[in-house]
C-alpha atoms as a PDB file:
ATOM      1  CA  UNK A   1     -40.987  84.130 -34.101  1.00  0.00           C
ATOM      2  CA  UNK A   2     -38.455  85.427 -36.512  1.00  0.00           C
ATOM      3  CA  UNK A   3     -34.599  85.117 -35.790  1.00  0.00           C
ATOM      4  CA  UNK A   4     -32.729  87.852 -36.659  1.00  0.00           C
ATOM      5  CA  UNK A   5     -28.679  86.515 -36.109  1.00  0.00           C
ATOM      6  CA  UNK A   6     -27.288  89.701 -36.145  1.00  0.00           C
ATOM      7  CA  UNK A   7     -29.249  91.084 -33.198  1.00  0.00           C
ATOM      8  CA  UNK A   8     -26.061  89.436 -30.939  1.00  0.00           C
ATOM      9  CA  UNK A   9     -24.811  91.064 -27.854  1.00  0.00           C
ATOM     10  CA  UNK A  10     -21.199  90.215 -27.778  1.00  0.00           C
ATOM     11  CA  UNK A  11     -19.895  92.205 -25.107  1.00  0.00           C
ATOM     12  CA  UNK A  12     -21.512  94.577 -22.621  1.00  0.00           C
ATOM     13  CA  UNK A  13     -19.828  97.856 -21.246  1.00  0.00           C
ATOM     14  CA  UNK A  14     -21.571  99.654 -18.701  1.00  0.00           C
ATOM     15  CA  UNK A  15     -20.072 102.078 -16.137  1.00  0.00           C
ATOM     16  CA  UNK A  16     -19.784 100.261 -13.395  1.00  0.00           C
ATOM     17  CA  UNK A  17     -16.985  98.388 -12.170  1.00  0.00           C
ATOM     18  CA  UNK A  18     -16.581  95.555 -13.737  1.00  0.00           C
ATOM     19  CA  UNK A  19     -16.193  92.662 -11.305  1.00  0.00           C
ATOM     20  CA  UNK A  20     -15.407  89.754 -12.957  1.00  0.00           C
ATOM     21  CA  UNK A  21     -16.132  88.734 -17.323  1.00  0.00           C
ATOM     22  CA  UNK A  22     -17.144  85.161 -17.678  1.00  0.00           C
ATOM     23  CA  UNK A  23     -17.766  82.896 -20.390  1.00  0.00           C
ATOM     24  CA  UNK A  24     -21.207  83.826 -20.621  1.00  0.00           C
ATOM     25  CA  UNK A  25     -21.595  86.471 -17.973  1.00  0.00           C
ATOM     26  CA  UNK A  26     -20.520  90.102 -17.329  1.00  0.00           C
ATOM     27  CA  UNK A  27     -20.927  91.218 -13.489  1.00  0.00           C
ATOM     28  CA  UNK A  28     -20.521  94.250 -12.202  1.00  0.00           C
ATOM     29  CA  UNK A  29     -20.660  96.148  -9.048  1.00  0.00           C
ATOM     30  CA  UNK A  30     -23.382  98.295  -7.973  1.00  0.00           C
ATOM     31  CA  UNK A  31     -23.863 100.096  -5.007  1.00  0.00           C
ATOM     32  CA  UNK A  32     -22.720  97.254  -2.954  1.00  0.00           C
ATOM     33  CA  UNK A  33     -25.116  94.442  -4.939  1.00  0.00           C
ATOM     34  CA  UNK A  34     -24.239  92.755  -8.091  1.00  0.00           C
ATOM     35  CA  UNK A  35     -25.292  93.490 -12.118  1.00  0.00           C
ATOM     36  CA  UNK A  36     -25.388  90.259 -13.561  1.00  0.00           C
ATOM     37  CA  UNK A  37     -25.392  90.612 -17.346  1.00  0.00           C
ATOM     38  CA  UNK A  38     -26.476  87.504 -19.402  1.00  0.00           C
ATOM     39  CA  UNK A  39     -24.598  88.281 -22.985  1.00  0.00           C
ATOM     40  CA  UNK A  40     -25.136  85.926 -26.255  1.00  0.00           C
ATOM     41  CA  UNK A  41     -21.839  84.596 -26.030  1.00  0.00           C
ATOM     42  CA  UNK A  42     -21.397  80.521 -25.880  1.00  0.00           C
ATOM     43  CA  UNK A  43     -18.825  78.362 -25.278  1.00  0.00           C
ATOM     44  CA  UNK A  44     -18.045  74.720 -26.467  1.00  0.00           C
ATOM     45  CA  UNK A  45     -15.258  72.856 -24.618  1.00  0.00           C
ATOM     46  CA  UNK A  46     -14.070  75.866 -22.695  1.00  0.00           C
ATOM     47  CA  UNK A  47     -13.766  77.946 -25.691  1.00  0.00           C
ATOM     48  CA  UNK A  48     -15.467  80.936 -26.302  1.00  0.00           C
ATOM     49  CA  UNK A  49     -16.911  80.908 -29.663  1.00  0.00           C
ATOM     50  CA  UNK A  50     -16.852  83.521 -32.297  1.00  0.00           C
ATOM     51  CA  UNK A  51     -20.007  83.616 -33.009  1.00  0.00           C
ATOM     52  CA  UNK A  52     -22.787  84.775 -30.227  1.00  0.00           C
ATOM     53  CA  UNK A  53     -26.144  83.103 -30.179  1.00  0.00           C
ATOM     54  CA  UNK A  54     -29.070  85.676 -31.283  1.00  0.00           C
ATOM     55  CA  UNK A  55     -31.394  86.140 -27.403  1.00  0.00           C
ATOM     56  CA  UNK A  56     -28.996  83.096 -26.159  1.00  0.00           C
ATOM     57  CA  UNK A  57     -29.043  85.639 -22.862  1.00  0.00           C
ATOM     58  CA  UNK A  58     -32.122  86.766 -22.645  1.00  0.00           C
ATOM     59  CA  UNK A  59     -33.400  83.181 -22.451  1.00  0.00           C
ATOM     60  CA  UNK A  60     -31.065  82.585 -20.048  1.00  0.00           C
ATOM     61  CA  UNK A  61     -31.320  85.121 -17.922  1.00  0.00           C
ATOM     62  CA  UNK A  62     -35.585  85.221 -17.807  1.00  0.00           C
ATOM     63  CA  UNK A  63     -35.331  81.611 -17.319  1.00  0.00           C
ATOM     64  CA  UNK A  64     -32.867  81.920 -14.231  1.00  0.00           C
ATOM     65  CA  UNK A  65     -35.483  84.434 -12.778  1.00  0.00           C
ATOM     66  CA  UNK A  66     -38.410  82.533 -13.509  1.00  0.00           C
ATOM     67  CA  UNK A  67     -36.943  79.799 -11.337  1.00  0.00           C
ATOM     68  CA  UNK A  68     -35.571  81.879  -8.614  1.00  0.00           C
ATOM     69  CA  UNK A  69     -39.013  82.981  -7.995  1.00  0.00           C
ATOM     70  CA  UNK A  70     -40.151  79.424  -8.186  1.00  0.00           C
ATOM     71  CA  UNK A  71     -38.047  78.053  -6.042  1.00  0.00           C
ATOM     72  CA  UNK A  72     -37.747  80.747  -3.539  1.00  0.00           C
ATOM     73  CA  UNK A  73     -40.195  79.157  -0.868  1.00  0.00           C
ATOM     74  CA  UNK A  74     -37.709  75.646  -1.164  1.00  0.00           C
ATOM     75  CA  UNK A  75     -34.499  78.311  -0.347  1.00  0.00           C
ATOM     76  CA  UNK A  76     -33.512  81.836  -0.119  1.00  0.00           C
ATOM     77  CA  UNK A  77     -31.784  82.992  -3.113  1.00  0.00           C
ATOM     78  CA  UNK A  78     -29.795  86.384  -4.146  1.00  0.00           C
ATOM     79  CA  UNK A  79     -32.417  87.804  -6.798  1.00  0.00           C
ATOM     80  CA  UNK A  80     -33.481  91.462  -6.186  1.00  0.00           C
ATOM     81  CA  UNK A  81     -34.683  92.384  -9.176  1.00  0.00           C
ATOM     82  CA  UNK A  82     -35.280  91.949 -12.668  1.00  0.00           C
ATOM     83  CA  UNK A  83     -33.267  95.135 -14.401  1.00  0.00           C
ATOM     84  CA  UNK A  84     -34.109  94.555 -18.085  1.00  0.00           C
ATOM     85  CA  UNK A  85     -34.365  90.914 -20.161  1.00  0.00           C
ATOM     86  CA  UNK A  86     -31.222  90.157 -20.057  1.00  0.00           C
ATOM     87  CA  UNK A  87     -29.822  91.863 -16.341  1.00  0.00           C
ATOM     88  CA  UNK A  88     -30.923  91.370 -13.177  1.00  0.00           C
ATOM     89  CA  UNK A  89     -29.365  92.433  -9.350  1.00  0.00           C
ATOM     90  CA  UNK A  90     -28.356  90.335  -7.189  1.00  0.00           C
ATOM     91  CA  UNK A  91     -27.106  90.301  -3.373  1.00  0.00           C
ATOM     92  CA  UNK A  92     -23.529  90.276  -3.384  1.00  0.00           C
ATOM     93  CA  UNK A  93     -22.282  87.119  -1.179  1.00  0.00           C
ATOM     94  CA  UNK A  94     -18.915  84.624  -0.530  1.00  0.00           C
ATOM     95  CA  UNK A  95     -18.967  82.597  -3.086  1.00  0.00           C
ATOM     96  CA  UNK A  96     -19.203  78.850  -2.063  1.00  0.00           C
ATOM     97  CA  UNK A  97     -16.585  77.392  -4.606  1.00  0.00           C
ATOM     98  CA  UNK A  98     -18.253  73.814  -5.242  1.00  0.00           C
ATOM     99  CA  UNK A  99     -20.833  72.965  -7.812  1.00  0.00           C
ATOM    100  CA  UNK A 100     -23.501  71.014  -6.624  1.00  0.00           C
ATOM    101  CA  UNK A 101     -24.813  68.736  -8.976  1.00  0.00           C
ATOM    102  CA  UNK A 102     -27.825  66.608  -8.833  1.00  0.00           C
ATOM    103  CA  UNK A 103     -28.538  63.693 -11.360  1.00  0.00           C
ATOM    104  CA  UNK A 104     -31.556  62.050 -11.743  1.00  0.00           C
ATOM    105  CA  UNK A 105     -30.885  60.258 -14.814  1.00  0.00           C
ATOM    106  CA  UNK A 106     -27.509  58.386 -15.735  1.00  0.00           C
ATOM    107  CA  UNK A 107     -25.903  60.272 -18.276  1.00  0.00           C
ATOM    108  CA  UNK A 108     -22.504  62.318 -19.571  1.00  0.00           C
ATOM    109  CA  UNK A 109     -19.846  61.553 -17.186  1.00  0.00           C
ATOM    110  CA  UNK A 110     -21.348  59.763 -14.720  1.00  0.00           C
ATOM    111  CA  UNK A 111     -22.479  57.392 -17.473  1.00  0.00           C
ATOM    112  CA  UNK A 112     -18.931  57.224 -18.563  1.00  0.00           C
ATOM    113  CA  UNK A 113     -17.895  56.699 -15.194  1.00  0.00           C
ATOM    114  CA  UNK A 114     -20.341  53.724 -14.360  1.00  0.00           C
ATOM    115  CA  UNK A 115     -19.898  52.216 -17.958  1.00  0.00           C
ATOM    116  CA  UNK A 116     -16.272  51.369 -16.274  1.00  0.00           C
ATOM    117  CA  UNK A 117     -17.140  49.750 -13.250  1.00  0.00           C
ATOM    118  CA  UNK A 118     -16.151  53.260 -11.368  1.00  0.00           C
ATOM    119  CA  UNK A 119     -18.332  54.687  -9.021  1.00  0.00           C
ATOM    120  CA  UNK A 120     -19.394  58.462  -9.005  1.00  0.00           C
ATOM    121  CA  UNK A 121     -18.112  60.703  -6.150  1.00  0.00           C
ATOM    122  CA  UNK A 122     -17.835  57.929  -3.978  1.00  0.00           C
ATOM    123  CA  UNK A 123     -21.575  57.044  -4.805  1.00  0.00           C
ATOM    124  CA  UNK A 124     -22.199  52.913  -5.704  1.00  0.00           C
ATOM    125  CA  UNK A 125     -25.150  52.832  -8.192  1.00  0.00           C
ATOM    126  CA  UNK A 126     -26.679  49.674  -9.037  1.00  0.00           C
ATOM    127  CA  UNK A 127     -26.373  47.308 -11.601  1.00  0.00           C
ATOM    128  CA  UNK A 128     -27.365  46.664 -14.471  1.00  0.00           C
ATOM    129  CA  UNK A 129     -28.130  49.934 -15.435  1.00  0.00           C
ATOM    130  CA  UNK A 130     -28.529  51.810 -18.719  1.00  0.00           C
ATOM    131  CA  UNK A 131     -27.824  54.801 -20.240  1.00  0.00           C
ATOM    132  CA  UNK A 132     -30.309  57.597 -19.626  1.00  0.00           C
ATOM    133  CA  UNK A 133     -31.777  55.451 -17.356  1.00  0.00           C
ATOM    134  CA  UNK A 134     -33.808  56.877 -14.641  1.00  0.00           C
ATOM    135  CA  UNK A 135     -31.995  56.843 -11.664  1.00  0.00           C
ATOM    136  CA  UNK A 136     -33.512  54.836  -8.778  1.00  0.00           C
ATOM    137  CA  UNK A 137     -33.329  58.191  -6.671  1.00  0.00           C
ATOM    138  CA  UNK A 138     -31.508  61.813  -7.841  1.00  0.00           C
ATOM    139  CA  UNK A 139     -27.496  61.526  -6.462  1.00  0.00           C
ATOM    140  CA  UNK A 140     -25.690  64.542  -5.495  1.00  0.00           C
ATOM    141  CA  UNK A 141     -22.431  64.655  -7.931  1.00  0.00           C
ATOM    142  CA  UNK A 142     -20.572  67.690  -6.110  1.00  0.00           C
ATOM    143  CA  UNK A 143     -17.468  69.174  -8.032  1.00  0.00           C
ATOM    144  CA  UNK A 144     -14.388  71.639  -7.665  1.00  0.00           C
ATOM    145  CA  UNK A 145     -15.841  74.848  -9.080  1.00  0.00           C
ATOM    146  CA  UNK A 146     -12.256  75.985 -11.326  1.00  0.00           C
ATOM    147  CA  UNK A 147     -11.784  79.072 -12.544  1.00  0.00           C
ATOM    148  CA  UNK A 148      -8.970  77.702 -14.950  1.00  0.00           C
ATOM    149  CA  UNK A 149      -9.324  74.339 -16.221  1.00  0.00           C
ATOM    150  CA  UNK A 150     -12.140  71.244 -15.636  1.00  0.00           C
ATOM    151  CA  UNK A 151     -13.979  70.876 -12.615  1.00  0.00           C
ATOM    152  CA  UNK A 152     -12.748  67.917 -10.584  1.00  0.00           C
ATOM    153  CA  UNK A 153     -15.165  65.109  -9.138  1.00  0.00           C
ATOM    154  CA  UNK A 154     -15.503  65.521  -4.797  1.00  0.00           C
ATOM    155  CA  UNK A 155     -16.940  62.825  -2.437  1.00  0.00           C
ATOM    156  CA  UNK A 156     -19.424  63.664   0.249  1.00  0.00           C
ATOM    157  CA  UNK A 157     -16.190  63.853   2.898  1.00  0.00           C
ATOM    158  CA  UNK A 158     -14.718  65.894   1.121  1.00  0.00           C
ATOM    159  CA  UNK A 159     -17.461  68.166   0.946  1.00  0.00           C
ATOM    160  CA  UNK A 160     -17.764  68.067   4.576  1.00  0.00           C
ATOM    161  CA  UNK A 161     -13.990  68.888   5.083  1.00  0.00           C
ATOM    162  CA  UNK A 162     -14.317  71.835   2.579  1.00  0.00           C
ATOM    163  CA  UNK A 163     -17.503  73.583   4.310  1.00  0.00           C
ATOM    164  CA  UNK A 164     -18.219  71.604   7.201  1.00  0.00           C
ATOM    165  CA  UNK A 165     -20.924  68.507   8.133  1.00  0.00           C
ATOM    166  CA  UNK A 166     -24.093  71.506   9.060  1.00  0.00           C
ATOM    167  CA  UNK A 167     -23.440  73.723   5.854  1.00  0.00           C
ATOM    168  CA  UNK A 168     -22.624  70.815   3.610  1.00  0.00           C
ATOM    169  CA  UNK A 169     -25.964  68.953   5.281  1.00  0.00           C
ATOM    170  CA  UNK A 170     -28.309  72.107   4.286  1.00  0.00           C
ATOM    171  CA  UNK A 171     -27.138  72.324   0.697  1.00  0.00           C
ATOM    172  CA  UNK A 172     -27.380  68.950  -0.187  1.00  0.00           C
ATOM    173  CA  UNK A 173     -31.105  68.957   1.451  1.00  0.00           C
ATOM    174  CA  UNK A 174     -32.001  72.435  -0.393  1.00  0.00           C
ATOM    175  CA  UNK A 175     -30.368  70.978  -3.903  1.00  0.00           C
ATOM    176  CA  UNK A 176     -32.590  67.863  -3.780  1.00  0.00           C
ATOM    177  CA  UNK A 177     -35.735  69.608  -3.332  1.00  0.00           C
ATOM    178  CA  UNK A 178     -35.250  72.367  -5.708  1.00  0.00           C
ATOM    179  CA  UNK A 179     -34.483  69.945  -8.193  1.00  0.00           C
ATOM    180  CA  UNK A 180     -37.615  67.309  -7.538  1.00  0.00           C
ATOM    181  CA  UNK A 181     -39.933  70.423  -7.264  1.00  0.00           C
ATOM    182  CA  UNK A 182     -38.092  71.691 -10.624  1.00  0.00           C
ATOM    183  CA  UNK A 183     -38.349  68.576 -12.366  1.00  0.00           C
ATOM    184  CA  UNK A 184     -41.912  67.800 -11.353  1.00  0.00           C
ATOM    185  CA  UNK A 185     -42.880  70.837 -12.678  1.00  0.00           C
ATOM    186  CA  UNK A 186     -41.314  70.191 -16.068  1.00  0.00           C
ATOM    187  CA  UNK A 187     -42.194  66.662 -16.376  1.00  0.00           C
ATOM    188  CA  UNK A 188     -45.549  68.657 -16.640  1.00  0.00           C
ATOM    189  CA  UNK A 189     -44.681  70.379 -19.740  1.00  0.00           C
ATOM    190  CA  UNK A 190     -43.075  67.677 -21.209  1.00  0.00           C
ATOM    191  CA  UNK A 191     -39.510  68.410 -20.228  1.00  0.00           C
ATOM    192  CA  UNK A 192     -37.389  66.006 -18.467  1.00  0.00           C
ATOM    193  CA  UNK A 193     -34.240  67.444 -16.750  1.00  0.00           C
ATOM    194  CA  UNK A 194     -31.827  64.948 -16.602  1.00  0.00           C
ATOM    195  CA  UNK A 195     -29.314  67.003 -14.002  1.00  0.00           C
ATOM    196  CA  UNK A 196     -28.347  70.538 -13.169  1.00  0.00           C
ATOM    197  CA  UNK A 197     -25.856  72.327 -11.021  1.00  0.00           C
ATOM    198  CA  UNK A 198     -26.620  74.698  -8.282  1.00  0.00           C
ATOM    199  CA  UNK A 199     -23.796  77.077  -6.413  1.00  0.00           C
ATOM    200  CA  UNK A 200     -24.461  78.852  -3.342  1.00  0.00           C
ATOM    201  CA  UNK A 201     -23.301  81.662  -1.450  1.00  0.00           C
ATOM    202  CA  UNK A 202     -22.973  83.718   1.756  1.00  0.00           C
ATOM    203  CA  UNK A 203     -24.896  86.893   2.474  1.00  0.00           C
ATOM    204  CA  UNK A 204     -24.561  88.208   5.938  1.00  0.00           C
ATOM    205  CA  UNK A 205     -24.520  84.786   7.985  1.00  0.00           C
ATOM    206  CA  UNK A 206     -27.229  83.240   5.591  1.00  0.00           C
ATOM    207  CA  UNK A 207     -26.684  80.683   2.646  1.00  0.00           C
ATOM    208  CA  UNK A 208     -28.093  81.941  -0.517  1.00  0.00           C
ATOM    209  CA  UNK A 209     -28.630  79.929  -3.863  1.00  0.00           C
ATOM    210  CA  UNK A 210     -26.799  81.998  -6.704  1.00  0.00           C
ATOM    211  CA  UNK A 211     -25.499  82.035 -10.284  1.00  0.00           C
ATOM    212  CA  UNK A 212     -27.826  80.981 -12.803  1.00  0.00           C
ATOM    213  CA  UNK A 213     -30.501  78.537 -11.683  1.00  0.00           C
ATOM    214  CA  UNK A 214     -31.972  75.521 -14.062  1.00  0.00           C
ATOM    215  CA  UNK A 215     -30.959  77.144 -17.647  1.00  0.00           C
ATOM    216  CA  UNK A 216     -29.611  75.341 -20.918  1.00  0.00           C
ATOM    217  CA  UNK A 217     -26.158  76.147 -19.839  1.00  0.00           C
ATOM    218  CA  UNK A 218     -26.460  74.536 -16.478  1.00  0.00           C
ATOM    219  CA  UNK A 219     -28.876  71.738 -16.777  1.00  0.00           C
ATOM    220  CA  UNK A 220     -29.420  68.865 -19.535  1.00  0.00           C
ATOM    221  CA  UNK A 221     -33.466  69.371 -20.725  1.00  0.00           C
ATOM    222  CA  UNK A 222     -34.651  66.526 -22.586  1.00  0.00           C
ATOM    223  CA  UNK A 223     -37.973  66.637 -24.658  1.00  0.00           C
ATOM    224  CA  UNK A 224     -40.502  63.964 -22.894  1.00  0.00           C
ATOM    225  CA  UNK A 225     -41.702  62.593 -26.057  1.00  0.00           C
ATOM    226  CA  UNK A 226     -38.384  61.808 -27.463  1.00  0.00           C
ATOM    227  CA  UNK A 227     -37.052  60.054 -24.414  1.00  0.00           C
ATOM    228  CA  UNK A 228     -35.407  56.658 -24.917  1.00  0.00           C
ATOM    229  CA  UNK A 229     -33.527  54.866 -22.345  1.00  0.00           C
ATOM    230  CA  UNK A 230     -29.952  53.600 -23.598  1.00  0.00           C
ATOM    231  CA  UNK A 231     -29.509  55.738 -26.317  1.00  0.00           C
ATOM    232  CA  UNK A 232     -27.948  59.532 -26.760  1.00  0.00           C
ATOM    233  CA  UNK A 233     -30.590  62.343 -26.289  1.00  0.00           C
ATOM    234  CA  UNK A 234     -31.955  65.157 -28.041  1.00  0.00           C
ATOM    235  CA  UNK A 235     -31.625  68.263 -25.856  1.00  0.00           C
ATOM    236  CA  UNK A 236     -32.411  72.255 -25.419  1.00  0.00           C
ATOM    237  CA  UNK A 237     -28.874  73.274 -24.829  1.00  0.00           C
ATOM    238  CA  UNK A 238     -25.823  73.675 -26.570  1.00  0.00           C
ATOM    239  CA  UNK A 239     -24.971  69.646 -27.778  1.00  0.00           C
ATOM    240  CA  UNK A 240     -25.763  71.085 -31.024  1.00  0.00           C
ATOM    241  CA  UNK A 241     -22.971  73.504 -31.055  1.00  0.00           C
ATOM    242  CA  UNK A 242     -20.753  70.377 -29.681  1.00  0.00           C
ATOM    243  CA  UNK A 243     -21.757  67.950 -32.238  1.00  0.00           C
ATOM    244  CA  UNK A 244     -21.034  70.340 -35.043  1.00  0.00           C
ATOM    245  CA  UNK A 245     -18.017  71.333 -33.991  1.00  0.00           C
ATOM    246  CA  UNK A 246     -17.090  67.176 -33.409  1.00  0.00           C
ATOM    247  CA  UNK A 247     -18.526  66.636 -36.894  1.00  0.00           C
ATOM    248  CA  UNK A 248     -15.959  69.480 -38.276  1.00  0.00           C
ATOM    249  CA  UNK A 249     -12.792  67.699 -35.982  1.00  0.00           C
ATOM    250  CA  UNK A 250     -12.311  70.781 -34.442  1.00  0.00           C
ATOM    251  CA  UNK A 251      -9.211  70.335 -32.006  1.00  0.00           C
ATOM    252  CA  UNK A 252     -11.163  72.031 -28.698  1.00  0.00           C
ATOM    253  CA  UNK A 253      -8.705  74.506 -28.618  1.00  0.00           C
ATOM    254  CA  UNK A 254      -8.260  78.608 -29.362  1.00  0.00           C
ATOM    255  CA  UNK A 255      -9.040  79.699 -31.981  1.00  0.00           C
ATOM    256  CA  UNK A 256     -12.415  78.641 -32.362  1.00  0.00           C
ATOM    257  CA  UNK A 257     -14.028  78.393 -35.986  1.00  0.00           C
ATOM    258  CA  UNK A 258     -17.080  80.200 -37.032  1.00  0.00           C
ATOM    259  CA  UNK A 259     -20.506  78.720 -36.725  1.00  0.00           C
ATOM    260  CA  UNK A 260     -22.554  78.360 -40.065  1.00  0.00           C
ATOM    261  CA  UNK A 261     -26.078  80.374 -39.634  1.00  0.00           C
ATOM    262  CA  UNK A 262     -28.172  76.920 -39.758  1.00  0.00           C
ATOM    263  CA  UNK A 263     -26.066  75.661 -36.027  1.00  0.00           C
ATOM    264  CA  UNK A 264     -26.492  79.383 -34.518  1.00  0.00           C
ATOM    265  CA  UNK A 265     -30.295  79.452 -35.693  1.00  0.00           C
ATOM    266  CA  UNK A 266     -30.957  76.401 -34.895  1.00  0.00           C
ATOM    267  CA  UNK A 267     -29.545  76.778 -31.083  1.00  0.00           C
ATOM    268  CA  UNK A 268     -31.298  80.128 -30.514  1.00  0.00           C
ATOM    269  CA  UNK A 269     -34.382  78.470 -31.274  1.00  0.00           C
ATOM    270  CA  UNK A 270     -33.643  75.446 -28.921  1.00  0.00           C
ATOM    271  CA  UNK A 271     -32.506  77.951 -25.784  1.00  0.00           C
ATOM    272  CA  UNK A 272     -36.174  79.730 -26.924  1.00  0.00           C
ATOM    273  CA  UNK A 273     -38.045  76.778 -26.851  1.00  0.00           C
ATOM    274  CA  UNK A 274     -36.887  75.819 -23.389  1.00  0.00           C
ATOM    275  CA  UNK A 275     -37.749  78.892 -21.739  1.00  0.00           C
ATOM    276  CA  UNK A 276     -41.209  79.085 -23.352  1.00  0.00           C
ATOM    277  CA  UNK A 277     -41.975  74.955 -23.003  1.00  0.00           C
ATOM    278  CA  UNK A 278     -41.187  75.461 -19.273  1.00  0.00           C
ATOM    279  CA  UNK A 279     -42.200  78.406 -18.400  1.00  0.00           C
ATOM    280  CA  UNK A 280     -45.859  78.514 -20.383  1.00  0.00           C
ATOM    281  CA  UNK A 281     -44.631  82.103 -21.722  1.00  0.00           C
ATOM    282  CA  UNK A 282     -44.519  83.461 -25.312  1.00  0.00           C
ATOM    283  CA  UNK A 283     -40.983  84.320 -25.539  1.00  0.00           C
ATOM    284  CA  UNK A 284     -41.586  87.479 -27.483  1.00  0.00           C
ATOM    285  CA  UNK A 285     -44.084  89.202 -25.282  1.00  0.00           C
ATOM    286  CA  UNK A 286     -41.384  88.804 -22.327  1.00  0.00           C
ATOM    287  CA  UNK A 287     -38.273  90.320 -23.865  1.00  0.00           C
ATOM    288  CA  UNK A 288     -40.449  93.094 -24.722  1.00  0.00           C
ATOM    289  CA  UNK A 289     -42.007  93.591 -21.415  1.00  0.00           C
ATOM    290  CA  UNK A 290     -38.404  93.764 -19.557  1.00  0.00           C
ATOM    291  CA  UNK A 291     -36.356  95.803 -22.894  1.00  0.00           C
ATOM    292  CA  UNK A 292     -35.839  99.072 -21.867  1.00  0.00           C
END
């Protein structure tokens, strides 16, 4: 399909009370549920860019739904509806304020991390070890969840001191099997996720899985066919926005420079190509379906 980059959505003002403005997302209240709205903004090193990424949200957003539904008979979730391509409503809930992270393959950080010697949130892997390795089983990598700053690495006591043995027991059990039902699934159409985060919630008594579920932003998506263990790997997400801005010696901090069209084509079409490689969906026919 064609990209047209000036069909961005920067910002997104509606007239409901705005609840919180994210990175990425706009939320807003609604009659006692949440608008989530998935905008075409990216960041790179905790920067927000200049430059939005043309259907960046609507991939995001259809892709979050399609796995909510998916994974809705593994754990309850807060989706109530699909609003338009890029919007959907949500149960409001208490925020949970950890990232759960599952890795099944050694990479980023935790590669980093075991390169030294160190182990990862208190987890011992084995050795000898690559990277991008597949790991011998997926590991629970739990962090802070900051609203200023980096997320900090927590052990599995720590965890349990936060939220409690029971709550922190049922997460870790729902994030497992969400993400080896998830991964089975796109090992089937050639996609290999290497980790994701999940956050969670709670809705009148009951934990919820929230936020955005298995997307570019929040997951590493390998291609199956270019897989090599020990080397760096080609991805659907934004790397390609963070190795053009390393290749420039940008300084990570405000203000960010402008992308060239070439890095914000190229990464619409990678966030497309992810939601239509796991999915099985043409793209196109879905934003049309859900624009209003």
């Amino acid at each position: 399909m064609r990209i047209d980059v000036n069909d961005v959505i920067l910002q997104t003002n509606l007239s409901y009370p705005l609840v919180k403005r994210g990175k990425v997302r706009d939320i807003y209240e609604v009659d006692g549920d949440l608008l989530i709205v998935s905008t075409d903004r990216i960041s790179a090193f905790d920067v927000v860019l200049p430059n939005g990424i043309p259907y960046k949200g609507e991939a995001l957003n259809l892709l979050s739904a399609y796995w909510f539904n998916e994974t809705r008979h593994i754990f309850p979730n807060h989706l109530l509806e699909i609003v338009d391509s890029r919007s959907i409503l949500v149960r409001k809930t208490d925020p949970i304020k950890i990232e759960f992270v599952v890795r099944g393959y050694l990479y980023g950080s935790a590669w980093e991390k075991y390169s030294r010697g160190k182990d990862i949130c208190g987890i011992k892997l084995p050795a000898g070890l690559r990277k991008a390795e597949k790991l011998p089983e997926p590991i629970l990598t739990p962090t802070t969840k900051a609203e200023v700053g980096h997320d900090v690495e927590m052990t599995r006591n720590e965890v349990v001191e936060m939220i409690g043995k029971d709550l922190a027991e049922e997460i870790e059990e729902a994030s497992l099997k969400i993400y080896e039902s998830a991964a089975e699934k796109a090992d089937a159409r050639g996609i290999i996720i290497a980790d994701t985060k999940f956050e969670f919630g709670i809705s009148d008594g009951e934990v919820v899985l929230i936020d955005e579920l298995l997307t570019p932003d929040s997951s590493r998506f390998w291609p199956k066919d270019k897989y090599e263990v020990g080397k760096n790997q080609p991805s659907f997400d934004k790397q390609y926005v963070r190795d053009y801005l390393l290749s420039i010696k940008w300084n990570k901090k405000p203000p960010a420079p402008s992308l060239p069209e070439h890095i914000i084509v190229g990464t619409s079409r990678r966030y497309i190509e992810a939601y239509e490689r796991l999915t099985g969906r043409v793209f196109e026919s879905e934003i049309r379906k859900y624009r209003k």
